[in-house]
C-alpha atoms as a PDB file:
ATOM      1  CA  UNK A   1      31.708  15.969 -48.626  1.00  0.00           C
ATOM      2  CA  UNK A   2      31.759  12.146 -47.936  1.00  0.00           C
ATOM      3  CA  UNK A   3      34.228  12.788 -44.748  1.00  0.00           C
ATOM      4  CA  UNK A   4      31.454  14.912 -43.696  1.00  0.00           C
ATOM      5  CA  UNK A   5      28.599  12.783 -44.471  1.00  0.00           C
ATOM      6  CA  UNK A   6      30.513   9.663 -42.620  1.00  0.00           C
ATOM      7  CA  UNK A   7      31.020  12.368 -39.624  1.00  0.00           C
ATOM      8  CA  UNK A   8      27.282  12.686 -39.342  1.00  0.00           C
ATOM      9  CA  UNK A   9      26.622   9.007 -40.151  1.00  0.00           C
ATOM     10  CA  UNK A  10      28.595   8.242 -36.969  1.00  0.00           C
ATOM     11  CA  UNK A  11      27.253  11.026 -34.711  1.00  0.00           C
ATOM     12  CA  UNK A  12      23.852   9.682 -35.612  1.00  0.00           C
ATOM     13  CA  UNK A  13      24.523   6.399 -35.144  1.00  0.00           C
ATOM     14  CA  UNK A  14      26.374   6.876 -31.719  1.00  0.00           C
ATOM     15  CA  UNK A  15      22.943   8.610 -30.497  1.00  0.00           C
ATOM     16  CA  UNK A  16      20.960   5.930 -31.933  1.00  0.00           C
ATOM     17  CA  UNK A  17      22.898   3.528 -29.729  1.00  0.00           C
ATOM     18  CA  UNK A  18      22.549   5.698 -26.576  1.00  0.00           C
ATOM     19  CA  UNK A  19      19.108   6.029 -26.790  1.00  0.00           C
ATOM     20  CA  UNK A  20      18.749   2.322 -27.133  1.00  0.00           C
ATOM     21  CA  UNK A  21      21.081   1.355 -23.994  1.00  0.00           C
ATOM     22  CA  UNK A  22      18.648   4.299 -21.980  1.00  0.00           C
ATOM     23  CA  UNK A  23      15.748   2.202 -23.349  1.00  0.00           C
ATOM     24  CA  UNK A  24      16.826  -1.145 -22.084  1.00  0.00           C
ATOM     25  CA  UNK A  25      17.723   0.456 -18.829  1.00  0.00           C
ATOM     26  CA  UNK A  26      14.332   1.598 -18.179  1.00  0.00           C
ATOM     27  CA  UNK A  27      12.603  -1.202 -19.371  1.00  0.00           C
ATOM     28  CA  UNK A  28      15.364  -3.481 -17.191  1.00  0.00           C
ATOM     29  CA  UNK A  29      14.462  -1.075 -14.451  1.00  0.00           C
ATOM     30  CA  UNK A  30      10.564  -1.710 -14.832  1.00  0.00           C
ATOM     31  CA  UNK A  31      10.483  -5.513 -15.091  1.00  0.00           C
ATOM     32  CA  UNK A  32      12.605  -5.330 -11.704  1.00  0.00           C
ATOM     33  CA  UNK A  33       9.620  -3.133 -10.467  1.00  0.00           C
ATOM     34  CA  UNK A  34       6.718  -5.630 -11.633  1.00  0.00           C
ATOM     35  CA  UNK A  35       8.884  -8.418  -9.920  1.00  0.00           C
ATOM     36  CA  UNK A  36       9.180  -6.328  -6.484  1.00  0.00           C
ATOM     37  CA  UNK A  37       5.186  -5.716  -6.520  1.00  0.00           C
ATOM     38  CA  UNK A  38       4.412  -9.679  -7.335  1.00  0.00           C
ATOM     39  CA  UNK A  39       6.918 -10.498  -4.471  1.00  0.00           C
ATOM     40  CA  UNK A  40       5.936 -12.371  -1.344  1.00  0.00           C
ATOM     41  CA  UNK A  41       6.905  -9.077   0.280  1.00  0.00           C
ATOM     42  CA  UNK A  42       5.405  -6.590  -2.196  1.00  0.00           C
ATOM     43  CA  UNK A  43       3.081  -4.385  -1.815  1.00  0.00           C
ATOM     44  CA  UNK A  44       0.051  -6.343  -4.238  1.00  0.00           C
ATOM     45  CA  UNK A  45      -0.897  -8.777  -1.188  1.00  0.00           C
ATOM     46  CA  UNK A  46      -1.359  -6.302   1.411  1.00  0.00           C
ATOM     47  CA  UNK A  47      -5.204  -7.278   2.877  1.00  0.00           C
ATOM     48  CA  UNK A  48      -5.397  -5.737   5.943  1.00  0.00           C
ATOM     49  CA  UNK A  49      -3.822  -3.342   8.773  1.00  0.00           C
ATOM     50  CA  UNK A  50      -5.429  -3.776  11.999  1.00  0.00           C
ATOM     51  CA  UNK A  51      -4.502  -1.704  15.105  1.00  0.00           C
ATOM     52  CA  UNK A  52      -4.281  -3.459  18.328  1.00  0.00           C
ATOM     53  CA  UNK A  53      -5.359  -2.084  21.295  1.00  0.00           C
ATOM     54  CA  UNK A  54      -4.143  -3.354  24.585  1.00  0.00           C
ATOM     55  CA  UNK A  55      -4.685  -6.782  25.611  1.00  0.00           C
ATOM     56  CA  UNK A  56      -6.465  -9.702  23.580  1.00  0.00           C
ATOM     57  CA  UNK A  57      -6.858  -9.297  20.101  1.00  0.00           C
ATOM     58  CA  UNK A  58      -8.795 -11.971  18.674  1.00  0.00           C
ATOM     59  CA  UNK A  59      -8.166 -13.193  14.948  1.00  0.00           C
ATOM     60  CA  UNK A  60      -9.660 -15.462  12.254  1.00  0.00           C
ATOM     61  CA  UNK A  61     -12.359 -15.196   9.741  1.00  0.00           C
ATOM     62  CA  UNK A  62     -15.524 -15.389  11.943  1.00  0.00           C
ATOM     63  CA  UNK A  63     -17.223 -11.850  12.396  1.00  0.00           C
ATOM     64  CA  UNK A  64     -17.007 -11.886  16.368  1.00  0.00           C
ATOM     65  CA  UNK A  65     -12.994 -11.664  15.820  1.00  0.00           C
ATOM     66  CA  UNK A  66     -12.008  -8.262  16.629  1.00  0.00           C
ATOM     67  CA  UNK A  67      -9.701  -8.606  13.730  1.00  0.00           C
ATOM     68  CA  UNK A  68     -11.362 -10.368  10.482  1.00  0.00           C
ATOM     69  CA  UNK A  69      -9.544 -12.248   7.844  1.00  0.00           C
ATOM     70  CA  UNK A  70     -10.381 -13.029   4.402  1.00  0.00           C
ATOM     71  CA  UNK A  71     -13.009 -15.795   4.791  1.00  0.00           C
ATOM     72  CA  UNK A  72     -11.619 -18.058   1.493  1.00  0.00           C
ATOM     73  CA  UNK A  73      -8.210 -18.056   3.107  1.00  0.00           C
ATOM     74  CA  UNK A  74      -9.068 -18.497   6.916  1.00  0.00           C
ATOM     75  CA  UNK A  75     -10.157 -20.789   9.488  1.00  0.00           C
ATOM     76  CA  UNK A  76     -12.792 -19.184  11.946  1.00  0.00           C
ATOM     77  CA  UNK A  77     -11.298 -18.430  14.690  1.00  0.00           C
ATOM     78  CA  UNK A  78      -6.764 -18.759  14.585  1.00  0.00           C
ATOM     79  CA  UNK A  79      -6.119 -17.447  17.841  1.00  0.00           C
ATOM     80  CA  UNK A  80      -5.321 -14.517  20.067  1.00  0.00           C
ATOM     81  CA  UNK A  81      -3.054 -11.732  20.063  1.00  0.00           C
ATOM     82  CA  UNK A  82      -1.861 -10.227  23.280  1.00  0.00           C
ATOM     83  CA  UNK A  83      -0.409  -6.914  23.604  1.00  0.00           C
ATOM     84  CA  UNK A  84       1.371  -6.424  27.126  1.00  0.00           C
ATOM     85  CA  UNK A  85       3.202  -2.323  26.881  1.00  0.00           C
ATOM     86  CA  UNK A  86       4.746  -2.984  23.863  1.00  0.00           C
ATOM     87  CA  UNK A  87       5.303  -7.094  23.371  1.00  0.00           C
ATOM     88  CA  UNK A  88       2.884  -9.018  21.497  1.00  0.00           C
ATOM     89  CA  UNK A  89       2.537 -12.752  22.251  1.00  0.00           C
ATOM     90  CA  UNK A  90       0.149 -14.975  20.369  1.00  0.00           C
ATOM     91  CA  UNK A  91      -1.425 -17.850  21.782  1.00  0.00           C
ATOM     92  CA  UNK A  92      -3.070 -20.175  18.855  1.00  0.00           C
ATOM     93  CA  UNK A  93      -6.621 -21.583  18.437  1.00  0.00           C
ATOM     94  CA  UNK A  94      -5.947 -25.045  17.683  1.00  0.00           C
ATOM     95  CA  UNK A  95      -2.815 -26.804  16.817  1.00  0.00           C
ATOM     96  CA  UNK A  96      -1.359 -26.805  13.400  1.00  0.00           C
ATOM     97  CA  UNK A  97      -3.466 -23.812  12.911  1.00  0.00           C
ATOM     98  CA  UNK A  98      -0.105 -21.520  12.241  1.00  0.00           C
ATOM     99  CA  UNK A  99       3.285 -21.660  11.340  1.00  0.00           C
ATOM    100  CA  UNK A 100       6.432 -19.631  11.803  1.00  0.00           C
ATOM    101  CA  UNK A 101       9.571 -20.771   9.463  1.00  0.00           C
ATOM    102  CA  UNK A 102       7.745 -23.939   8.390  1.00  0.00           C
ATOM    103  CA  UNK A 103       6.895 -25.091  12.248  1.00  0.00           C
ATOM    104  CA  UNK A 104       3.794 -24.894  13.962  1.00  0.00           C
ATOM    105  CA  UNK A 105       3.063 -21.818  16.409  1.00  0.00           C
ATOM    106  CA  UNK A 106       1.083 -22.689  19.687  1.00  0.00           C
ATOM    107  CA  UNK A 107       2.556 -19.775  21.918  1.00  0.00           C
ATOM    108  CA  UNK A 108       5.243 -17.255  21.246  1.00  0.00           C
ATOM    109  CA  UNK A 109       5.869 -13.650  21.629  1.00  0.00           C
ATOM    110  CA  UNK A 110       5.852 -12.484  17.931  1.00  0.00           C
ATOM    111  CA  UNK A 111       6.622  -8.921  18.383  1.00  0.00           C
ATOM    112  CA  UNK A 112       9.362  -7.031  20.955  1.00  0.00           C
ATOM    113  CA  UNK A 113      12.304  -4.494  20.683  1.00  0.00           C
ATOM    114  CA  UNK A 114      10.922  -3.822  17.101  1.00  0.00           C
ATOM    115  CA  UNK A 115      11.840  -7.379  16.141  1.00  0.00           C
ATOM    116  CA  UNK A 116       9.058  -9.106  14.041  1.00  0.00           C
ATOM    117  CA  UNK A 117       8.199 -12.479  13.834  1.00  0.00           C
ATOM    118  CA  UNK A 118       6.070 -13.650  10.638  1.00  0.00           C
ATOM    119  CA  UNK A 119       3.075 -16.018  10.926  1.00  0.00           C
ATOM    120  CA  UNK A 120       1.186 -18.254   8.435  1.00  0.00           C
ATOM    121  CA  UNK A 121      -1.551 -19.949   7.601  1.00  0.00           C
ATOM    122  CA  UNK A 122      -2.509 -21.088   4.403  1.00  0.00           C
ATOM    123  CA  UNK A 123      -2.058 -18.201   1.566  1.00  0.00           C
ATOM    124  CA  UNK A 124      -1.941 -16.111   4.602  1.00  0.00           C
ATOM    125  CA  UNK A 125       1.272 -13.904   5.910  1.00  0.00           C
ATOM    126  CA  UNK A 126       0.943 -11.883   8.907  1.00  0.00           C
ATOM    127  CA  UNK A 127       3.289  -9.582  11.495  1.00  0.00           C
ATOM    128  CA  UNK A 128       3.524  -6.807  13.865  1.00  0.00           C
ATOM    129  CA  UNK A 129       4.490  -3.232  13.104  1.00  0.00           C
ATOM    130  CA  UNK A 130       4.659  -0.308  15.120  1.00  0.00           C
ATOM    131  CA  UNK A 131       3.437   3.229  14.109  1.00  0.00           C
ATOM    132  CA  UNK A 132       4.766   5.895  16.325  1.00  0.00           C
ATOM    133  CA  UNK A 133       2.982   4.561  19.733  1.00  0.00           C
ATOM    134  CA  UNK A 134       0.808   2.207  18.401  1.00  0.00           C
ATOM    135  CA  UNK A 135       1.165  -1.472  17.324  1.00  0.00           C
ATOM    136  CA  UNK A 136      -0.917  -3.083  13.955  1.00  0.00           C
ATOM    137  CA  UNK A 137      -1.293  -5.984  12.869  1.00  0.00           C
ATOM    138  CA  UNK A 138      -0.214  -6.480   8.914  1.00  0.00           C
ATOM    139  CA  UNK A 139      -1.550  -8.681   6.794  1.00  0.00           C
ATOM    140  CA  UNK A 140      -0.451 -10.023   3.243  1.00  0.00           C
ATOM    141  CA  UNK A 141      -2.831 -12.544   1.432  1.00  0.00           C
ATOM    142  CA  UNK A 142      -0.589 -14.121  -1.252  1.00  0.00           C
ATOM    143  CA  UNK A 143      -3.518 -15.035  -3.179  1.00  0.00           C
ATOM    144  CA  UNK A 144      -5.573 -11.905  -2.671  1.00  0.00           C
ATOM    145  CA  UNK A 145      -7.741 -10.294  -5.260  1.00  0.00           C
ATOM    146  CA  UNK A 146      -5.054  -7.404  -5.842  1.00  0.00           C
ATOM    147  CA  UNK A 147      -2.279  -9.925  -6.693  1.00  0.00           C
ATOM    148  CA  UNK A 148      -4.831 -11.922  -8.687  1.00  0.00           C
ATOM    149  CA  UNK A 149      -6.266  -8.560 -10.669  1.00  0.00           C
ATOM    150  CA  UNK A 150      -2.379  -7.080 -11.411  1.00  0.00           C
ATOM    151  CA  UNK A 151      -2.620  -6.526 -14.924  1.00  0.00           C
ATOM    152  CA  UNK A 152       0.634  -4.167 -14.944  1.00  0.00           C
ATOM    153  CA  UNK A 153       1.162  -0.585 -15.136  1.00  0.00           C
ATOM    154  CA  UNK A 154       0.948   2.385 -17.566  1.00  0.00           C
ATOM    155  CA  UNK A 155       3.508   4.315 -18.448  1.00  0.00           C
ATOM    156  CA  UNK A 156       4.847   7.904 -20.148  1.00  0.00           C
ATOM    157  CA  UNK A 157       6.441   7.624 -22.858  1.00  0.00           C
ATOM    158  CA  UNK A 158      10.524   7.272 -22.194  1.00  0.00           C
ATOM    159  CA  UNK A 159      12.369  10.922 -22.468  1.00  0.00           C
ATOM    160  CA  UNK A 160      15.569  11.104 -21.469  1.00  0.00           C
ATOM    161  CA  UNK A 161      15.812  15.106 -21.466  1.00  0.00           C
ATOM    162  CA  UNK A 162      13.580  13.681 -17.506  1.00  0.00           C
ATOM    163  CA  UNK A 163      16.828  12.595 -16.554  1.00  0.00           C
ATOM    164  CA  UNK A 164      18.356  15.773 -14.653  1.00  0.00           C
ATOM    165  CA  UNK A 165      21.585  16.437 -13.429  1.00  0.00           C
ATOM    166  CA  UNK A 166      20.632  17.854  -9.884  1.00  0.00           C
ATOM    167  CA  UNK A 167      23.150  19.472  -7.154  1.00  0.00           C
ATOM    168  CA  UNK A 168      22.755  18.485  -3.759  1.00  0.00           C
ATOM    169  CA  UNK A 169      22.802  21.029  -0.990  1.00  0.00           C
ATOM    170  CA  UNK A 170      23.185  19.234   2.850  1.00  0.00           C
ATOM    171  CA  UNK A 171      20.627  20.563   5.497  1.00  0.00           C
ATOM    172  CA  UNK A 172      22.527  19.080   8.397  1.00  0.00           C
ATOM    173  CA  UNK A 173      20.203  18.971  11.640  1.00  0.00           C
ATOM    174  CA  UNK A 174      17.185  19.706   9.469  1.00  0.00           C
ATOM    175  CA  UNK A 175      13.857  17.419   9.602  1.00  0.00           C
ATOM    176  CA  UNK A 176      10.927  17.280   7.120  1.00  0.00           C
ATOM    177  CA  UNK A 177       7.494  17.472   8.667  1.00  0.00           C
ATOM    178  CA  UNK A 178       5.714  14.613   6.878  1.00  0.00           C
ATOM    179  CA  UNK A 179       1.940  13.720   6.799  1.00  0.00           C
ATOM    180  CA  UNK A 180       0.480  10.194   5.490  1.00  0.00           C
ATOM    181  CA  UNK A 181      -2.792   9.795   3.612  1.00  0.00           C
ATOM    182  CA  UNK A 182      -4.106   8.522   7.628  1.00  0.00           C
ATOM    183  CA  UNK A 183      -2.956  12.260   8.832  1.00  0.00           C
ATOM    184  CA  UNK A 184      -0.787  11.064  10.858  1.00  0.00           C
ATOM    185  CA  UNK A 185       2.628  13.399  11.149  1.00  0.00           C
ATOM    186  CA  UNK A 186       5.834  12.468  12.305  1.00  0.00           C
ATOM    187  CA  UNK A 187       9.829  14.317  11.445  1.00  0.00           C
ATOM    188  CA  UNK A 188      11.932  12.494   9.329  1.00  0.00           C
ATOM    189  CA  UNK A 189      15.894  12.935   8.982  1.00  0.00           C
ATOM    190  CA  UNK A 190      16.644  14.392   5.659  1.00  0.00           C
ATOM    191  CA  UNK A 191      20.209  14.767   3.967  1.00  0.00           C
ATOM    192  CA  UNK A 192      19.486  17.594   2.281  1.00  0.00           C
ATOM    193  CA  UNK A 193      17.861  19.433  -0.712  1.00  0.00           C
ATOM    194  CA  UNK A 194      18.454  18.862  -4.412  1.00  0.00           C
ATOM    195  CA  UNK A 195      18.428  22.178  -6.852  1.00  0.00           C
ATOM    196  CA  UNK A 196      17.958  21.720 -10.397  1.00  0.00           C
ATOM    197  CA  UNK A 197      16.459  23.824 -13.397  1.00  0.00           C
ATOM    198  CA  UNK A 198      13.785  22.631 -15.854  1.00  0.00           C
ATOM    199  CA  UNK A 199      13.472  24.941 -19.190  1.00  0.00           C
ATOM    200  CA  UNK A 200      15.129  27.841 -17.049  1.00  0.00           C
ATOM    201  CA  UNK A 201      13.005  27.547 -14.282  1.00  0.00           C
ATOM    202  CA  UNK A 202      14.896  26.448 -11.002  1.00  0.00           C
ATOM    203  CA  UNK A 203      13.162  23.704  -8.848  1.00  0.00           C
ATOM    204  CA  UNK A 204      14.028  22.272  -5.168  1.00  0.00           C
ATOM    205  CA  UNK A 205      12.764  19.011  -3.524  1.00  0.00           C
ATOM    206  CA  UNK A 206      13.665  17.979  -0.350  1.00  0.00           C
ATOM    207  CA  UNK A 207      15.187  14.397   0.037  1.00  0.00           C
ATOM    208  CA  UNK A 208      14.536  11.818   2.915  1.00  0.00           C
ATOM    209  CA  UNK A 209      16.421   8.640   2.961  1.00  0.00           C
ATOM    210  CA  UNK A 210      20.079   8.488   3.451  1.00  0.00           C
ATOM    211  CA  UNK A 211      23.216   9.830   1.806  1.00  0.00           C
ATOM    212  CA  UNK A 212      23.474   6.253   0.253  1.00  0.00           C
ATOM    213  CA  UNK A 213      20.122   6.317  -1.114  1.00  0.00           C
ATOM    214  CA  UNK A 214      18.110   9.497  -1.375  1.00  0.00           C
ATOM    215  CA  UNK A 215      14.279   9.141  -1.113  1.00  0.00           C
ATOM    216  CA  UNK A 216      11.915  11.844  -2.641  1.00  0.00           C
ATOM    217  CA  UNK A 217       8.329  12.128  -2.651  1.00  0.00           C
ATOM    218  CA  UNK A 218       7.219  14.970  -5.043  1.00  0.00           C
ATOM    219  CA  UNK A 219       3.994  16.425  -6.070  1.00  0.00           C
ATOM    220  CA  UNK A 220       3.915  17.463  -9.717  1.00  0.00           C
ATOM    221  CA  UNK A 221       0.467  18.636 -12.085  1.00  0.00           C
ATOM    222  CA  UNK A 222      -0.175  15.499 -13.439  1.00  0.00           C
ATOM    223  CA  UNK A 223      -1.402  14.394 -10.182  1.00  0.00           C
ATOM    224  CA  UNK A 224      -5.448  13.857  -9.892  1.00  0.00           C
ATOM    225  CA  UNK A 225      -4.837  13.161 -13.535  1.00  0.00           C
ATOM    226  CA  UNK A 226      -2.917  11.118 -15.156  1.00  0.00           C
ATOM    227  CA  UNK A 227      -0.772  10.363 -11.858  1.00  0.00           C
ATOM    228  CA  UNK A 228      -2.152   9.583  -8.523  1.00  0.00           C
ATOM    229  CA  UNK A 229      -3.024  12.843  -6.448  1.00  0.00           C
ATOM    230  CA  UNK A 230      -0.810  12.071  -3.525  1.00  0.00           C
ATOM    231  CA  UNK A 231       2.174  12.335  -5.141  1.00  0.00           C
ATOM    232  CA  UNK A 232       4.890   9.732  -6.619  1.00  0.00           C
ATOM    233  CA  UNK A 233       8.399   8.307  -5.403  1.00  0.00           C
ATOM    234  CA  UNK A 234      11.869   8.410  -6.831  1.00  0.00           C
ATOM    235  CA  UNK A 235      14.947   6.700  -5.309  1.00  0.00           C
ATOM    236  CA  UNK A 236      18.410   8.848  -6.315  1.00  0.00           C
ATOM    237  CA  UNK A 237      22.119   7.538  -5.469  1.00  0.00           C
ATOM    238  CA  UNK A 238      24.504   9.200  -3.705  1.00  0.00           C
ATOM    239  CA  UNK A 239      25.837  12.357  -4.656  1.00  0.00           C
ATOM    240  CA  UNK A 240      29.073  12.154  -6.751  1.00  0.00           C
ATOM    241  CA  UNK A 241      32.258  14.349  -5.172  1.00  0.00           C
ATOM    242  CA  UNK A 242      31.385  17.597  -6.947  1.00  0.00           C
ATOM    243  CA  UNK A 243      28.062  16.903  -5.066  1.00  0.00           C
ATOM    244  CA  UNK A 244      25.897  16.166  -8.453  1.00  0.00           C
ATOM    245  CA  UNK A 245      22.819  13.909  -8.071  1.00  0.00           C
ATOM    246  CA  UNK A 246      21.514  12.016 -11.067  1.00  0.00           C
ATOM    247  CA  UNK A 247      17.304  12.675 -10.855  1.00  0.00           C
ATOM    248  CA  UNK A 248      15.854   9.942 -13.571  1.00  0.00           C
ATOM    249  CA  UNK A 249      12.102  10.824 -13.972  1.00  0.00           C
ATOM    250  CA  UNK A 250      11.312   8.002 -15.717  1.00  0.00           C
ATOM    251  CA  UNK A 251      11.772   5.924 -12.706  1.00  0.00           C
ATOM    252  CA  UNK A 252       8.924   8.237 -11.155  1.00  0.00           C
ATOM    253  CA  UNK A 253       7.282   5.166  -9.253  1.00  0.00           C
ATOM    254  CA  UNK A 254       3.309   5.176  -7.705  1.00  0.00           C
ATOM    255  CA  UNK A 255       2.956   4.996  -4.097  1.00  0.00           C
ATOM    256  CA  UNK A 256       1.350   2.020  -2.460  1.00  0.00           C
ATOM    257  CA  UNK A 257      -1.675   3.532  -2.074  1.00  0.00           C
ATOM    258  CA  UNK A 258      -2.173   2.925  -5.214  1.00  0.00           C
ATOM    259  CA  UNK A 259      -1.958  -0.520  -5.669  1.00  0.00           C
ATOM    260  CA  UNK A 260      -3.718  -1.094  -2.450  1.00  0.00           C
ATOM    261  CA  UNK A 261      -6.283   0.489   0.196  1.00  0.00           C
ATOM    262  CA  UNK A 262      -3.655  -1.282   2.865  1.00  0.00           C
ATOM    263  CA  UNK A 263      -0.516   1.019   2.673  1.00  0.00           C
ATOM    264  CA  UNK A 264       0.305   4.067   4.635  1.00  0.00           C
ATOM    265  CA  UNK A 265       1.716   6.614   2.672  1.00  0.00           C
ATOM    266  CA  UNK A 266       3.770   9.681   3.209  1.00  0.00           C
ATOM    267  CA  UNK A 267       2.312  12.734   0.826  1.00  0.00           C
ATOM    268  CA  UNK A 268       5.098  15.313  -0.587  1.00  0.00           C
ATOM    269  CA  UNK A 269       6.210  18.335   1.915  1.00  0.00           C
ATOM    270  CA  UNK A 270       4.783  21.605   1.044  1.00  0.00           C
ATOM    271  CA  UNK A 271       8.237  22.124  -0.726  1.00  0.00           C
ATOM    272  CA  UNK A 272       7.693  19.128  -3.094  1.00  0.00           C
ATOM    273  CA  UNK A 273       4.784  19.969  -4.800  1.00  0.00           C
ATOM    274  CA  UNK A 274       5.884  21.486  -7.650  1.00  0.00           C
ATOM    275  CA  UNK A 275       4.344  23.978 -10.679  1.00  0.00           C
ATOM    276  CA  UNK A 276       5.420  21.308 -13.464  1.00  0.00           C
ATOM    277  CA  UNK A 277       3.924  18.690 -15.476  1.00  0.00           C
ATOM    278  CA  UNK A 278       6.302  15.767 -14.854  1.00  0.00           C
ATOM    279  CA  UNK A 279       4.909  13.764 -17.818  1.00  0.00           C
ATOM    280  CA  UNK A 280       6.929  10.803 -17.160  1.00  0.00           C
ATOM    281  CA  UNK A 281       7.566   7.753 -15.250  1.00  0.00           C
ATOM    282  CA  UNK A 282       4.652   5.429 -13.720  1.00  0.00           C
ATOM    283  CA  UNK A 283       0.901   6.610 -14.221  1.00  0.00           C
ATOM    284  CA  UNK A 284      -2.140   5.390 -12.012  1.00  0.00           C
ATOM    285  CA  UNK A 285      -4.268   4.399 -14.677  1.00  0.00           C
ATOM    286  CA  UNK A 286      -5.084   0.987 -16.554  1.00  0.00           C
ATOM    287  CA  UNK A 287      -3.454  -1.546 -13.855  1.00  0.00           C
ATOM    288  CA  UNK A 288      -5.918  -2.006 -11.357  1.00  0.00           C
ATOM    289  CA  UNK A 289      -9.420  -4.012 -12.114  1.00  0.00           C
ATOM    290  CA  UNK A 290     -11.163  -1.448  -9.082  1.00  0.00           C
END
């Protein structure tokens, strides 16, 4: 009787310690998350996505700019941006208005062969990306109201029965026909499809990304509730050689959108939305002051 008591001492025990290693993981994997939003390069200090259209683009914080910055962070009037079929050059205001690595910007093509160059003035971070055929300005205020009214995120509670052993099925040739909360729709390569059941029932998602890291962007019935209604993210590793793929719901993570009206998000494929409450990972409530 005590040989079996000490046998069920140690099982306990042994899941006891699992569950606290899976704890610290998550809550490891979360403060690297709150870190990644707060970066210079995070999503909190997006202010602004302006599309150029050919030719001068005017900039600053006056209202006759075509493209207006935030006011408390901006001289009037910064300068110009010229778009010539597909290279952007900007030609300053006044000098020692803007800086690029630390040195002052009077003239200098900023944007070509997809290669950005990253201007600033005072809390203010700004580049070119492109967006199928178009070009847009991106802005990043690293004082802005969003990074100033971050008060963190709510969460499910941790379950590890929402980590799921998935198998990965390649779709070789295959694209995903993916629409953004703008409407815009482009194809996207995807690696393939990952099968898994939940309480019996079988589920699919299809996976963008690449073989090294698989990207998925799934609908679930907490959304418009608890979750936001576009959808959430969750990053995957590689499949291991008998082709299994580790899906860890508790590192469900919100969309931009969500943390800012600046972001262009892709919403799940018709195939991603699925019939389940997914009652884990990030919610869209409590973090944001608006």
């Amino acid at each position: 009787m005590r040989f079996l008591t000490y046998i069920l001492f140690l099982v306990s025990f042994a899941a006891f310690s699992q569950k606290n290693l899976y704890e610290k993981e998550i809550a490891t994997f979360r403060k690297t998350r709150i870190d990644s939003l707060k970066h210079e390069n995070g999503y909190l200090n997006l202010s602004g996505l302006f599309w150029l259209k050919e030719g001068e683009n005017t900039i600053g914080s006056d209202q006759k700019n075509d493209f207006v910055f935030p006011s408390e962070h901006s001289d009037s009037f910064l300068g110009k941006m010229m778009l010539d079929k597909g290279i952007v050059t900007f030609q300053s205001h006044l000098a020692n208005q803007v800086f690029s690595m630390g040195r002052p910007v009077s003239q200098a093509i900023i944007f070509k062969d997809l290669k950005p160059v990253v201007l600033a003035h005072k809390s203010l971070r700004f580049f070119i990306l492109k967006r199928g055929d178009n070009y847009a300005l991106r802005l990043r205020d690293l004082d802005g109201e969003y990074v100033r009214n971050f008060k963190g995120i709510d969460y499910f509670s941790i379950d590890s029965s929402w980590r799921i052993i998935a198998k990965f099925v390649p779709t070789k040739g295959k694209k995903l026909h993916i629409t953004d909360i703008t409407g815009r729709n482009y194809l996207e390569d995807t690696p393939g499809e990952l099968h898994f059941t939940i309480k019996g029932k079988k589920y699919m998602l299809e996976a963008g990304g690449t073989m090294d890291e698989l990207f998925i962007v799934f609908g679930d019935l907490t959304n418009k509730r608890s979750t936001y209604g576009g959808g959430r993210f969750l990053y995957a590793n590689a499949p291991d050689q008998e082709g299994n793929v580790v899906l860890d719901f508790n590192k469900s993570l919100n969309p931009p959108c969500v943390f800012t009206p600046f972001a262009t998000c892709p919403l799940p494929t018709k195939k991603n939305i699925m019939k389940l409450i997914v009652d884990s990972g990030e919610k869209s409530t409590g973090f944001l002051s608006h």
